[in-house]
Structure formats: C-alpha cells, structure tokens
C-alpha atoms as a PDB file:
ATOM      1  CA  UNK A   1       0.000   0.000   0.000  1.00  0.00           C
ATOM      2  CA  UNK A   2       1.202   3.673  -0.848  1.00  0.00           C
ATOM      3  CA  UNK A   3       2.249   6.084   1.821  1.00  0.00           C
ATOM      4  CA  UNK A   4       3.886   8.818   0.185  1.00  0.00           C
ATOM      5  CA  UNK A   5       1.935  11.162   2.273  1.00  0.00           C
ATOM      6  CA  UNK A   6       3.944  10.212   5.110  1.00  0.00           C
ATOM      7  CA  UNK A   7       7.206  11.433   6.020  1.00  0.00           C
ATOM      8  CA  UNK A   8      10.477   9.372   5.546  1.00  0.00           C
ATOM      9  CA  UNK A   9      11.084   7.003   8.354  1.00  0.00           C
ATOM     10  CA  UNK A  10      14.507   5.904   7.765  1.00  0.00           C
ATOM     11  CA  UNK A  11      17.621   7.007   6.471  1.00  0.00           C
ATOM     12  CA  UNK A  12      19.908   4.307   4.757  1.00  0.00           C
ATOM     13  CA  UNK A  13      23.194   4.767   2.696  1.00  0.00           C
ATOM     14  CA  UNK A  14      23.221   3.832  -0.916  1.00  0.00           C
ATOM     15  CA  UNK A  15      26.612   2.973  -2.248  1.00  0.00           C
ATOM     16  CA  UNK A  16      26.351   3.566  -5.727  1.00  0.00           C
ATOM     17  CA  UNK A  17      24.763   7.218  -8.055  1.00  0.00           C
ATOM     18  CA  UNK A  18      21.445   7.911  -7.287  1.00  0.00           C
ATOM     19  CA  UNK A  19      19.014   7.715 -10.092  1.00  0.00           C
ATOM     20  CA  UNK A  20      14.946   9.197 -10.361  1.00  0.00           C
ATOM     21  CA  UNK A  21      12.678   6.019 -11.018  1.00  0.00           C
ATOM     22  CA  UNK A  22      15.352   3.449 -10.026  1.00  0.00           C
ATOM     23  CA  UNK A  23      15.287   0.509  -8.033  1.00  0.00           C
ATOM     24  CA  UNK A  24      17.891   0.326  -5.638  1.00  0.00           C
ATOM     25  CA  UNK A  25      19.019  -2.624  -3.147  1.00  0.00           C
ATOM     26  CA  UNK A  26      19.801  -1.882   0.392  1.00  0.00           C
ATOM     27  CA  UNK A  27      23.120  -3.389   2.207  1.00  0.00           C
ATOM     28  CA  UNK A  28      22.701  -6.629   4.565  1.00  0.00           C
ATOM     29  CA  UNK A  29      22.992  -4.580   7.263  1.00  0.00           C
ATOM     30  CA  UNK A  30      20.692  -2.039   6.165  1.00  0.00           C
ATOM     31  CA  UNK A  31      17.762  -4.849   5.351  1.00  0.00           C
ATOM     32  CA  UNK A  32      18.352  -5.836   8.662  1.00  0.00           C
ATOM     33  CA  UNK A  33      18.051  -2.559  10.218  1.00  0.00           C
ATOM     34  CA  UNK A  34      15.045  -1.530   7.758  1.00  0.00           C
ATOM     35  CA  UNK A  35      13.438  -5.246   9.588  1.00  0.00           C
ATOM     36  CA  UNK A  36      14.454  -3.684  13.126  1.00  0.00           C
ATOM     37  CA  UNK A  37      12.917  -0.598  12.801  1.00  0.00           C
ATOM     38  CA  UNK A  38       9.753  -2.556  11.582  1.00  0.00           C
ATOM     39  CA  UNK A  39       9.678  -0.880   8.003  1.00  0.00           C
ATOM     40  CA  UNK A  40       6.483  -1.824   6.059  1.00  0.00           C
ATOM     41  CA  UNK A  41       6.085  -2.126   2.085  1.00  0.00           C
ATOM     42  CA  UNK A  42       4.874   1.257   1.123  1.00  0.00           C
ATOM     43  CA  UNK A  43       6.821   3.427   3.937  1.00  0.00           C
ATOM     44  CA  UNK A  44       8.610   6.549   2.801  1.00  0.00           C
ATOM     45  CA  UNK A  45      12.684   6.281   3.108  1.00  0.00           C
ATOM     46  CA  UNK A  46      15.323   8.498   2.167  1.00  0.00           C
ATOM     47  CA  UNK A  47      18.790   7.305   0.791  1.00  0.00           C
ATOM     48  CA  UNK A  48      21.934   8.696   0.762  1.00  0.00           C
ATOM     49  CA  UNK A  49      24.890   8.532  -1.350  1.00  0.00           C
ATOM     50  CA  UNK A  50      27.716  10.761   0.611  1.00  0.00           C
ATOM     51  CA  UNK A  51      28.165  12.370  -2.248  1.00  0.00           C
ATOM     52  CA  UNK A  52      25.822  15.114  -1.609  1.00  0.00           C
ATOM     53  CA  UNK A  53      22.234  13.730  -3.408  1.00  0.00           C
ATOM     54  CA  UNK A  54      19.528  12.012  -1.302  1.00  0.00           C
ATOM     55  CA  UNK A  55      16.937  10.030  -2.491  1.00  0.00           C
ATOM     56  CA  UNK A  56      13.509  10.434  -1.329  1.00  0.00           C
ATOM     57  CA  UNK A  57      11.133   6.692  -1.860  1.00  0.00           C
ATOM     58  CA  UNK A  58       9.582   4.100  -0.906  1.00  0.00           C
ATOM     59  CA  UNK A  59      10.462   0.530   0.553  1.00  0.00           C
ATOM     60  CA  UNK A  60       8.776  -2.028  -2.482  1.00  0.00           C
ATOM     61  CA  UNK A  61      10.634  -4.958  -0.904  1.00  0.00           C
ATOM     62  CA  UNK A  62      11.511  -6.195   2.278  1.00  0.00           C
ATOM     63  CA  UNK A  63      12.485  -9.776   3.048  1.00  0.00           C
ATOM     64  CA  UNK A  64      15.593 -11.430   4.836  1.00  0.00           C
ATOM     65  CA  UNK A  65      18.746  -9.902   3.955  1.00  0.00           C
ATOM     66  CA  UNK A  66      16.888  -8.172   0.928  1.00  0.00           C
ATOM     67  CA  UNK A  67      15.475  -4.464   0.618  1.00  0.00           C
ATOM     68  CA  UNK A  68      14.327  -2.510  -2.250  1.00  0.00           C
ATOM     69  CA  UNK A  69      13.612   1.236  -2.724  1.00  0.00           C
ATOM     70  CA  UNK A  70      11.984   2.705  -5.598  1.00  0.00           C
ATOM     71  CA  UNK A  71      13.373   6.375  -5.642  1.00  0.00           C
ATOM     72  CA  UNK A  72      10.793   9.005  -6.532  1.00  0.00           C
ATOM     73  CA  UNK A  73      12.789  12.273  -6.178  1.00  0.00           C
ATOM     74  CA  UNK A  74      15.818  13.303  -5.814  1.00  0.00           C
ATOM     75  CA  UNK A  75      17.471  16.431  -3.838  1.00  0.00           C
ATOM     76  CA  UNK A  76      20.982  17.817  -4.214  1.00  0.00           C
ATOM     77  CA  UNK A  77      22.508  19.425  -0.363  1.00  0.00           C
ATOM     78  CA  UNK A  78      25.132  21.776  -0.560  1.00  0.00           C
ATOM     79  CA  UNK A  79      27.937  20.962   1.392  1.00  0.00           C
ATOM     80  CA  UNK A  80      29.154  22.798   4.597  1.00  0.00           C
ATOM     81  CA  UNK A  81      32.224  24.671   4.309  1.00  0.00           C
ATOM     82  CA  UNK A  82      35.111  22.232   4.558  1.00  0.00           C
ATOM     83  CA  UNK A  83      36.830  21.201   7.578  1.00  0.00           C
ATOM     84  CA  UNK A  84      40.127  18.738   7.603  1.00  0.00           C
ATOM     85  CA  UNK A  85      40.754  16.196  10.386  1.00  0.00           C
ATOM     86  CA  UNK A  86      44.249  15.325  10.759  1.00  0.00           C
ATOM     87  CA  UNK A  87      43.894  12.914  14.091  1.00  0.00           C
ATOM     88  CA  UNK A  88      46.397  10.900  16.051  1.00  0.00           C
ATOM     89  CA  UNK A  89      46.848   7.180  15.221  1.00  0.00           C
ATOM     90  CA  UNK A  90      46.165   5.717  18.564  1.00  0.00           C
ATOM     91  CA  UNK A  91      43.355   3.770  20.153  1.00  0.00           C
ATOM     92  CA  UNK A  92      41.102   1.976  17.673  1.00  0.00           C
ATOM     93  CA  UNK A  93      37.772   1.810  19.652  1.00  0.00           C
ATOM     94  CA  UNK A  94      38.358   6.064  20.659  1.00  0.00           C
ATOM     95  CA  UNK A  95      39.589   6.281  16.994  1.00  0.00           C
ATOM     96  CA  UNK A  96      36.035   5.094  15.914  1.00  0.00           C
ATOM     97  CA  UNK A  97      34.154   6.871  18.516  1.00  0.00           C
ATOM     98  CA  UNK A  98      35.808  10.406  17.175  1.00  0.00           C
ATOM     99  CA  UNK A  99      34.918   8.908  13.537  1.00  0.00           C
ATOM    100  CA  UNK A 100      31.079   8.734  14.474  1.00  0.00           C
ATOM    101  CA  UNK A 101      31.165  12.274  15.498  1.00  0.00           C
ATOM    102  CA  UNK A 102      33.658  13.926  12.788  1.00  0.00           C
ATOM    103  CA  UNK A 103      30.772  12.701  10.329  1.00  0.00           C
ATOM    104  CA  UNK A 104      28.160  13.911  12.413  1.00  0.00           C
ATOM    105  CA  UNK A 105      29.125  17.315  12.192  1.00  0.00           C
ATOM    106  CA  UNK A 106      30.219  16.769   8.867  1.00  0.00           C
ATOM    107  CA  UNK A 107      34.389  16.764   8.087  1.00  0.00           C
ATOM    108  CA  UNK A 108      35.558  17.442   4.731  1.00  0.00           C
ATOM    109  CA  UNK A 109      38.585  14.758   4.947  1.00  0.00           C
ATOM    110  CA  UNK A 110      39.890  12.781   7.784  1.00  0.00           C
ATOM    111  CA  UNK A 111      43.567  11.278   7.852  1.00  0.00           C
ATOM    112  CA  UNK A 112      45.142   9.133  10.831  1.00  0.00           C
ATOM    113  CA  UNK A 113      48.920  10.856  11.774  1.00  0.00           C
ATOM    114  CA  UNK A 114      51.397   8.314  12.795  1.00  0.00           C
ATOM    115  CA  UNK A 115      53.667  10.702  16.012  1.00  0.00           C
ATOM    116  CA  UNK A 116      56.639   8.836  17.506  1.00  0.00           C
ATOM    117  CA  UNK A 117      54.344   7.895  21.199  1.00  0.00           C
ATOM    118  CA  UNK A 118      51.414   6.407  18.655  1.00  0.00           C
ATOM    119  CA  UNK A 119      53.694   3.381  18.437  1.00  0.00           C
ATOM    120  CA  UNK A 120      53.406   2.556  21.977  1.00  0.00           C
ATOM    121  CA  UNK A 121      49.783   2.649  21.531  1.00  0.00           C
ATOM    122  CA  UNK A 122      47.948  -1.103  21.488  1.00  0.00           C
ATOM    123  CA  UNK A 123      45.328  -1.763  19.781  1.00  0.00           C
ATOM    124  CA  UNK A 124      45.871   1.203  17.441  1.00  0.00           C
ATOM    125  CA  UNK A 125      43.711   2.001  14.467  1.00  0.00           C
ATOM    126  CA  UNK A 126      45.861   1.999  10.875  1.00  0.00           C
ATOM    127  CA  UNK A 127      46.165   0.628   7.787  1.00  0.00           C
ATOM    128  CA  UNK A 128      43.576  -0.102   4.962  1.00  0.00           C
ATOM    129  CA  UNK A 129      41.887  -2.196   6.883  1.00  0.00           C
ATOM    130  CA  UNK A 130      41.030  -0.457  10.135  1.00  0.00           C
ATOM    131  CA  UNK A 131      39.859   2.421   7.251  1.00  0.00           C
ATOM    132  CA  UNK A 132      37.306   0.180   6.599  1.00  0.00           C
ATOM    133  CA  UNK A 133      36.202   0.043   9.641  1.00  0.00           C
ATOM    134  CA  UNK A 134      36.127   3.698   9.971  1.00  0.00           C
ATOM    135  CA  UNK A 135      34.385   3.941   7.020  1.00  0.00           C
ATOM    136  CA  UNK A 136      31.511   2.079   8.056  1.00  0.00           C
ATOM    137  CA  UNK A 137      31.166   3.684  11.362  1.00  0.00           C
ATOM    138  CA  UNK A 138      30.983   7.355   9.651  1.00  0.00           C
ATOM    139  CA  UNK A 139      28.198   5.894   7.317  1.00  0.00           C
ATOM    140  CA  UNK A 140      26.263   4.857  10.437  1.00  0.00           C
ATOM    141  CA  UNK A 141      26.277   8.059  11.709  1.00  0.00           C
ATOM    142  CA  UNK A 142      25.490   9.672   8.345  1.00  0.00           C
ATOM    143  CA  UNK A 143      22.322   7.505   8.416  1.00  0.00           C
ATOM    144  CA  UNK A 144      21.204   8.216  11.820  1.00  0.00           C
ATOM    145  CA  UNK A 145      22.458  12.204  11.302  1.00  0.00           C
ATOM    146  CA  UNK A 146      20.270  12.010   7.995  1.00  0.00           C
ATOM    147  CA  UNK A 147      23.751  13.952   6.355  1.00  0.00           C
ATOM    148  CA  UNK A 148      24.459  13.727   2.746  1.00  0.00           C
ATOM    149  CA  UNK A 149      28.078  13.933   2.639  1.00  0.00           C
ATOM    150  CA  UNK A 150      30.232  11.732   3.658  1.00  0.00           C
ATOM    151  CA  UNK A 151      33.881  12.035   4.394  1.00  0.00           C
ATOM    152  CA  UNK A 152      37.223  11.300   2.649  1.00  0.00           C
ATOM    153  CA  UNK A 153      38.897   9.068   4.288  1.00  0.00           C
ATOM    154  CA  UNK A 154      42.706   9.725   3.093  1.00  0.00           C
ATOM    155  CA  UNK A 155      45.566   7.641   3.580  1.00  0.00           C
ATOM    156  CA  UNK A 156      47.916   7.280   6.989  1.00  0.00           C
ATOM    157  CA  UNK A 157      50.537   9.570   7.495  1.00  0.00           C
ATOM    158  CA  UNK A 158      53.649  10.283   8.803  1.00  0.00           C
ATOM    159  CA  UNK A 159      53.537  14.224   9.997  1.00  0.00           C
ATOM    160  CA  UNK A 160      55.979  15.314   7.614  1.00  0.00           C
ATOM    161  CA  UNK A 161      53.617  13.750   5.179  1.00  0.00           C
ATOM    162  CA  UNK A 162      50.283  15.014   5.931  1.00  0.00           C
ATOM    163  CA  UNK A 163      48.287  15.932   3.052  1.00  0.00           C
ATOM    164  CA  UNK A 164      46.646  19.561   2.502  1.00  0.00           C
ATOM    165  CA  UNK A 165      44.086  20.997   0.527  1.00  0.00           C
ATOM    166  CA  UNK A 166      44.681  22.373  -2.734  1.00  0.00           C
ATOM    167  CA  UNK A 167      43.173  25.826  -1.571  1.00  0.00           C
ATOM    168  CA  UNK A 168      44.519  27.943   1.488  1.00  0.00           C
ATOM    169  CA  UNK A 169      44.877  26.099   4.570  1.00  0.00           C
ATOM    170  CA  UNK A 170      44.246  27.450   7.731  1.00  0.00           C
ATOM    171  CA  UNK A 171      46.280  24.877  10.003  1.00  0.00           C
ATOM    172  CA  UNK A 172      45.519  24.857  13.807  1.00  0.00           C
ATOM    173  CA  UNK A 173      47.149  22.035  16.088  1.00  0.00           C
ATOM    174  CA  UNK A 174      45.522  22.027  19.297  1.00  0.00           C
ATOM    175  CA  UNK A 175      48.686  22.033  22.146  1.00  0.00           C
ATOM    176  CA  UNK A 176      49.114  22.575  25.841  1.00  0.00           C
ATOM    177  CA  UNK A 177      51.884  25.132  24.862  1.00  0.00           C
ATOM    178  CA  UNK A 178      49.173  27.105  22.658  1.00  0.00           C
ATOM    179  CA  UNK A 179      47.677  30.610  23.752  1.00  0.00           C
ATOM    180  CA  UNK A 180      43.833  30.843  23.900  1.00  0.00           C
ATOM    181  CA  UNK A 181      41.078  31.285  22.600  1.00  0.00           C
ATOM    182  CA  UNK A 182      41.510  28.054  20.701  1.00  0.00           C
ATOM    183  CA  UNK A 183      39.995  29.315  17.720  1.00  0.00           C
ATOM    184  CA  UNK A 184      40.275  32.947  16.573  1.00  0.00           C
ATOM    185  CA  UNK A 185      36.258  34.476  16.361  1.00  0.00           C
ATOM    186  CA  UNK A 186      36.696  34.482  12.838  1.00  0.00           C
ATOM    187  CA  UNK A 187      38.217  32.582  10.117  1.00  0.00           C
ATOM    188  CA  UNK A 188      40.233  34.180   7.182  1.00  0.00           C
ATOM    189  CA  UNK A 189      38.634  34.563   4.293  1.00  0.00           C
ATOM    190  CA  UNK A 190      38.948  31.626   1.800  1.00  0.00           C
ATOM    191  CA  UNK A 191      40.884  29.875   4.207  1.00  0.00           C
ATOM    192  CA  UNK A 192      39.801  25.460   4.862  1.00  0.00           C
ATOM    193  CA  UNK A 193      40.838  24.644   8.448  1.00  0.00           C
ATOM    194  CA  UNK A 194      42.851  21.509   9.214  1.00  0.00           C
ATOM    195  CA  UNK A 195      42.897  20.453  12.579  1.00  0.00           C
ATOM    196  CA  UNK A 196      45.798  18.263  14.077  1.00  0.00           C
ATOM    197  CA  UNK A 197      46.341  16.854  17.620  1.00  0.00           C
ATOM    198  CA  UNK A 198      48.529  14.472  18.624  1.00  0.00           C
ATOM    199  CA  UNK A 199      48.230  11.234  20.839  1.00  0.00           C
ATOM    200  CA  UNK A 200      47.871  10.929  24.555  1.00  0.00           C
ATOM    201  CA  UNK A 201      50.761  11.761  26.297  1.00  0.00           C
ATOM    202  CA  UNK A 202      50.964  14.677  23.579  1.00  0.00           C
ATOM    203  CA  UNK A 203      53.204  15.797  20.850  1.00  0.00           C
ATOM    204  CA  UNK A 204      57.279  15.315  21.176  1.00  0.00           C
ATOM    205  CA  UNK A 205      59.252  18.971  21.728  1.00  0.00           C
ATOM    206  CA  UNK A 206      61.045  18.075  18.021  1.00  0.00           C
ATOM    207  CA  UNK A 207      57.628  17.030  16.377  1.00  0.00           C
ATOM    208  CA  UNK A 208      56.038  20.157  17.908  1.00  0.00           C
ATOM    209  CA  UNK A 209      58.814  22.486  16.271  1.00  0.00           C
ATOM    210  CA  UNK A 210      58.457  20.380  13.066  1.00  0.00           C
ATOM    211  CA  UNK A 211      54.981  21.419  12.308  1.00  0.00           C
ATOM    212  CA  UNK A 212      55.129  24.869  13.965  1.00  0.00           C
ATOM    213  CA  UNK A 213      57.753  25.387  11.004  1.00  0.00           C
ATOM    214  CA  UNK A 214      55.679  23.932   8.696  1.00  0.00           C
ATOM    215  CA  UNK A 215      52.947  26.354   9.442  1.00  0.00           C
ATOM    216  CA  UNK A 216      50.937  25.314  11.658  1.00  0.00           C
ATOM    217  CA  UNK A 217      49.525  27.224  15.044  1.00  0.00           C
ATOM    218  CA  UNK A 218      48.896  26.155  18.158  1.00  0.00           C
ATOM    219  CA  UNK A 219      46.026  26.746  20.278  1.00  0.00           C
ATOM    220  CA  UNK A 220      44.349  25.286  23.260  1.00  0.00           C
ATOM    221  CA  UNK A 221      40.447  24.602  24.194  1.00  0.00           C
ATOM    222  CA  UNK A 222      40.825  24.259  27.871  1.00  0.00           C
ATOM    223  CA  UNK A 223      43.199  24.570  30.655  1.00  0.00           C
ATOM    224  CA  UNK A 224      42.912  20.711  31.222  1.00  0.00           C
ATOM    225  CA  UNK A 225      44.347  18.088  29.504  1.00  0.00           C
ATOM    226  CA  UNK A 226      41.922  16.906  27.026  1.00  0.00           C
ATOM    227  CA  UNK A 227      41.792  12.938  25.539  1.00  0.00           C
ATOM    228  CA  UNK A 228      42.345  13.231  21.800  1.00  0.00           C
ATOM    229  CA  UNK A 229      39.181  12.338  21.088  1.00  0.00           C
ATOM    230  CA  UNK A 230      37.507  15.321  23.250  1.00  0.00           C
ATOM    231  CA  UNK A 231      39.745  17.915  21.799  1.00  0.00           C
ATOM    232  CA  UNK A 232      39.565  16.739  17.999  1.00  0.00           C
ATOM    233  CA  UNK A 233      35.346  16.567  18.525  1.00  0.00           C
ATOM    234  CA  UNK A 234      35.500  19.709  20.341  1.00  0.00           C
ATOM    235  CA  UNK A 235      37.663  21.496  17.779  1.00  0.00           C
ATOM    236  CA  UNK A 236      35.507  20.267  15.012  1.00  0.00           C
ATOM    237  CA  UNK A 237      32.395  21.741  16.839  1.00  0.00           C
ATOM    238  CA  UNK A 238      33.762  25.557  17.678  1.00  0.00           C
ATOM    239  CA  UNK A 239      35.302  25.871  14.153  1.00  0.00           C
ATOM    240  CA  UNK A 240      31.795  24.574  12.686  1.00  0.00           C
ATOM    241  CA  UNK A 241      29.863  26.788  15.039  1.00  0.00           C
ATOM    242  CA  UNK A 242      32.101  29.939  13.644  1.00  0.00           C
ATOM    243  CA  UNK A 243      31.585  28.896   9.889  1.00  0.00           C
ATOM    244  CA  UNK A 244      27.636  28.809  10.542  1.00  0.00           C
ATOM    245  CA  UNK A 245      28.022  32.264  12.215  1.00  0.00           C
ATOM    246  CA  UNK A 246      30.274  33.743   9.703  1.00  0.00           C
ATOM    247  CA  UNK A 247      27.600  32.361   6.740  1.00  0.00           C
ATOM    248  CA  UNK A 248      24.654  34.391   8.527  1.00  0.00           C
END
C-alpha cells in the first residue's frame, strides 16, 4: 500500500549514483536494520549517497537480507564549508568513537597521523583495513544524522607527510603550549581549516617544532588536559559553530 503522504522514516546509505525512477538494493545490514525498525512495504525512506544527493522513496521490498527502494525524487545538499581532520593514530575503539562524530558534524577529509608515542599505543587504528572500519562507522552516523556527505577518508601519514588541501589552509594544532582562545572568532577569508592533535601523552618537543615550522599554530580549548578524542570533537564543533556564524 502507498504512503507517500507520510514522512520518511529511515535514512539508509546507498553505495552507488542515485538515479529518479530506479530501483535500488539496500546493504545486509541495512535490510536488517530496515526489519528492526519494523519498516512496512509502502513506507517513505530516504537514501543517501555521501556524495551530496539524497533520495527520497519508498520501501517495495523487504524480506531477509533483501530491501528494495523505488526512488521518486531526488534532492541535491550543498555541502558545509570544509573542515580537515588530521587525528592521532592511537586507540582503535576512541579512533572510531571520534569517527562517528567527525561525520556527524560533517568533516571534509579525515587522515590518521602516525607521532613517535602512537607506536606505543595497542590496539591502534591503521592501515587499509582499520579504514574500513572507519568507514563504516561514519556511514552509520550519516544515516542516523540524515547527512548527505560523507567524508574522505585519506591515507595514513607520517607528519611530515600530511596531506593539505589544494586551496589555502588554515592549520591549527591544538597544544598545551598554545595561547587561547583556541579558535580565533573568525576565520580568514577563503581559508579550509585543518585540525591536528597528537596522541595521549601529547606531541614530542622536536615534532612540535616540526609542524610549527611547517605552518601550523597552536592553540588550546581548555586549561585541562583533554583525551584526543575530546579535543579533535571539540575542535571540530567551535570551528563549525564559527563557519555557521560567519555564513549568517
């Protein structure tokens, strides 16, 4: 039965283009989810690509391990301006908890940094495989945020290797040593902020005066030692709240 006058229920991500009057097949793990949340043929759902479309239809097929959804409509979101995560390789299960909320709040790129005391850390999240792994927690929290972008998960780095992007960078790395406020009031003009912390225990003197060299500025968000994962979520969240000011 049709229930398009309803609103959309669900949010689920679609790994593949969105198309207007296609047919598209929802994960395992989405099926299941769609089963959980007691999804009925006929219920309006929205899909979204993290590419910055979302598709607005309707569930025509719901079985074990098998979902369909007939799109109806499509809408393009702009993205928010960017933001780049540069965060500490270190533990895997804070690594992911930091992932959920970077794509929350909706990070341009994220990129693990490999500092000297993030070998001493164990179980630490790298390689190709633990990005997997991050990837799949950011698209759970891009259903459940309802977002439409998701973000770029770059390689690991060492941090004379992290990347930047192509336009001007505005780098802040959040330090003890670094005079408040954290984040200026405003941002330049033009400018993408990357955001770089290091790993508990903090950054080393010579990695410190490495990247202060290499641009970067330091800044603090409390007079407490922060976890990594507070101070990266926290950083995220003032420089996001300044970009929505600075857009009014």
């Amino acid at each position: 039965m049709e229930r398009d006058d309803r609103p959309a229920v669900a949010t689920f991500f679609a790994d593949a283009p969105l198309v207007r009057g296609a047919r598209v097949s929802l994960s395992d793990a989405a099926a299941h989810h769609a089963r959980v949340k007691r999804l009925e043929i006929g219920d309006a759902v929205r899909l979204t690509e993290g590419r910055g479309t979302i598709g607005l239809g309707t569930l025509v097929e719901l079985r074990k391990n098998l979902g369909e959804v007939l799109i109806k409509d499509l809408q393009s979101v702009r993205s928010q301006p960017p933001i780049h995560l540069r965060v500490p390789i270190g533990d895997r299960d804070r690594m992911l908890w930091l992932a959920e909320k970077a794509a929350e709040l909706g990070v341009t790129t994220w990129q693990g940094i490999r500092f000297r005391r993030s070998m001493s850390v164990s179980p630490r999240g790298e390689g190709p495989a633990f990005a997997e792994k991050i990837r799949a927690r950011m698209i759970s929290a891009l259903e459940q945020s309802g977002g439409a972008w998701l973000p770029e998960i770059l390689p690991d780095a060492a941090i004379g290797s992290i990347a930047v992007p192509a336009a001007r960078a505005e780098r802040i790395l959040l330090d003890a040593l670094g005079d408040p406020p954290a984040i200026d009031a405003r941002l330049p003009g033009g400018a993408e902020p990357m955001i770089l912390f290091g790993p508990e225990g903090g950054v080393e003197p010579d990695e410190r005066d490495a990247l202060v060299s290499d641009g970067w500025r330091l800044t603090r968000l409390a007079s407490t030692t922060l976890r990594f994962e507070t101070a990266g979520i926290a950083a995220v969240a003032v420089v996001r709240a300044v970009q929505m000011a600075q857009e009014r």
